[in-house]
Protein backbone atom coordinates (compact mmCIF):
# COMPACT_ATOMS: atom_id res chain seq x y z
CA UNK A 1 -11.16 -15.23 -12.30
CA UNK A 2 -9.84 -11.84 -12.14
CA UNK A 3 -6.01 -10.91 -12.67
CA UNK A 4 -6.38 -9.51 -8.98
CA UNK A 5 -8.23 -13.21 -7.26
CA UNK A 6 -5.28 -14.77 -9.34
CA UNK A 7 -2.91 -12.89 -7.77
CA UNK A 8 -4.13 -13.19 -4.63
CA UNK A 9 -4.51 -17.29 -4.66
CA UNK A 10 -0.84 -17.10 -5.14
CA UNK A 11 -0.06 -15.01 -2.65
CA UNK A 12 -1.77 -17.24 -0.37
CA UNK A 13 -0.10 -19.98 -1.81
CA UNK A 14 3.52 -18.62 -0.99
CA UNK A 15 2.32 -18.04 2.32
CA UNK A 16 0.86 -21.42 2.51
CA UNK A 17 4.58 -22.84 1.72
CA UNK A 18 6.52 -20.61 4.18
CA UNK A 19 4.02 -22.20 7.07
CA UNK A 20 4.58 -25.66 5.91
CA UNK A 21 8.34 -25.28 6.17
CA UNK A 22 8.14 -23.72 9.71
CA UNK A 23 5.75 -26.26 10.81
CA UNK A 24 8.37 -28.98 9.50
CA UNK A 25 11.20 -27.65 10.75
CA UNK A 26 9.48 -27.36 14.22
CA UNK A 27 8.11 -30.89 13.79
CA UNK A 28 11.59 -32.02 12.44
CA UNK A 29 14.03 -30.43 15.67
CA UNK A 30 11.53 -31.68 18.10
CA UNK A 31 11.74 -34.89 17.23
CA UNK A 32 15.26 -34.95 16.69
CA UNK A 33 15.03 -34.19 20.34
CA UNK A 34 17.57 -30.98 19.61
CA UNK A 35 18.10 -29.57 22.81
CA UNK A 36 17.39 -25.97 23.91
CA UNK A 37 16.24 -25.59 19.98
CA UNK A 38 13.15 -23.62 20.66
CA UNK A 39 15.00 -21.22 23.15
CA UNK A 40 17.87 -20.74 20.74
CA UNK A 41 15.43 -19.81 17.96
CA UNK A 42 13.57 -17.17 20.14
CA UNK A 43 16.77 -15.11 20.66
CA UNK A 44 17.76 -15.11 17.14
CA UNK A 45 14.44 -14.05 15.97
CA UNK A 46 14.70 -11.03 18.34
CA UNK A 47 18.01 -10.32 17.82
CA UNK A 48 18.31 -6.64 16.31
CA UNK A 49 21.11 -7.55 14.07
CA UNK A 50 19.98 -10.50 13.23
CA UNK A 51 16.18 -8.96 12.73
CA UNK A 52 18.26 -6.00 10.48
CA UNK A 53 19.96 -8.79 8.06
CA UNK A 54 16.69 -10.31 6.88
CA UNK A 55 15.11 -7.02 6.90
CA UNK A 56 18.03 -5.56 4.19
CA UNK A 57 17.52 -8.98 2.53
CA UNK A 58 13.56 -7.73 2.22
CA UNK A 59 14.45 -3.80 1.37
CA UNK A 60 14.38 -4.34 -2.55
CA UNK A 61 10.77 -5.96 -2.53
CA UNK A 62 9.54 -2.90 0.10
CA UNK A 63 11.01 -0.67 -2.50
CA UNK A 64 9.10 -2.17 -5.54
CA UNK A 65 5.74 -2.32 -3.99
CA UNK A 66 6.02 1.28 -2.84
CA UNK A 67 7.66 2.58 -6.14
CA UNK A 68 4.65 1.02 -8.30
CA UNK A 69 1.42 3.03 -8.40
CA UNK A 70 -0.85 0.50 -9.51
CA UNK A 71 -1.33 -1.85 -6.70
CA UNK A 72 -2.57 -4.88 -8.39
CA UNK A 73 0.86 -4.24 -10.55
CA UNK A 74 2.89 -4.01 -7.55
CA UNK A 75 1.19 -7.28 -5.88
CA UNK A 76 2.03 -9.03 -9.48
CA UNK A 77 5.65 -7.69 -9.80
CA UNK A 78 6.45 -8.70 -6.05
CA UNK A 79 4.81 -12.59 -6.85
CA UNK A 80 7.17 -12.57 -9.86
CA UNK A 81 10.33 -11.69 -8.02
CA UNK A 82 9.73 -13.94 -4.63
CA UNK A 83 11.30 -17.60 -4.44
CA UNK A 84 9.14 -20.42 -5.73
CA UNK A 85 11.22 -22.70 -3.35
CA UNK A 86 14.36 -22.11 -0.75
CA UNK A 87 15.54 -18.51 0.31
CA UNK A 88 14.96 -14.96 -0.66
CA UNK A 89 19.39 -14.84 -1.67
């Protein structure tokens, strides 16, 4: 398999994780029967502070990709420095 299919399988892989934990946290507050949860969410996910926090917490992995002229480089430098587990800090 080549260095860039490698790469790729674990980029799908990361992404494969982030959707299982959103789909169990969903899973998990509706049947905890949390109320007003899903409303709650929606405004924090559109606030524009809130939206500008995780962005700045994302800055430093824009900046590697675009500072890297090779892109299969890039694509294996940013699956080196994202979380295996938990959050990006």
């Amino acid at each position: 398999m080549s260095d860039l299919k490698i790469l790729t399988v674990k980029l799908i892989g990361a992404c494969e994780q982030l959707y299982a934990e959103r789909t169990l946290l969903e899973s998990m507050m509706t049947g905890a029967k949390v109320p007003g949860w899903r409303a709650m969410f929606e405004r924090m996910k559109n606030d524009p502070e809130t939206r500008t926090h995780i962005h700045a917490q994302f800055q430093p992995l824009y900046d590697l990709v675009q500072r890297e002229a090779d892109a299969d480089k890039a694509l294996e430098e940013l699956l080196r420095v994202l979380p295996k587990h938990g959050r990006m800090n």
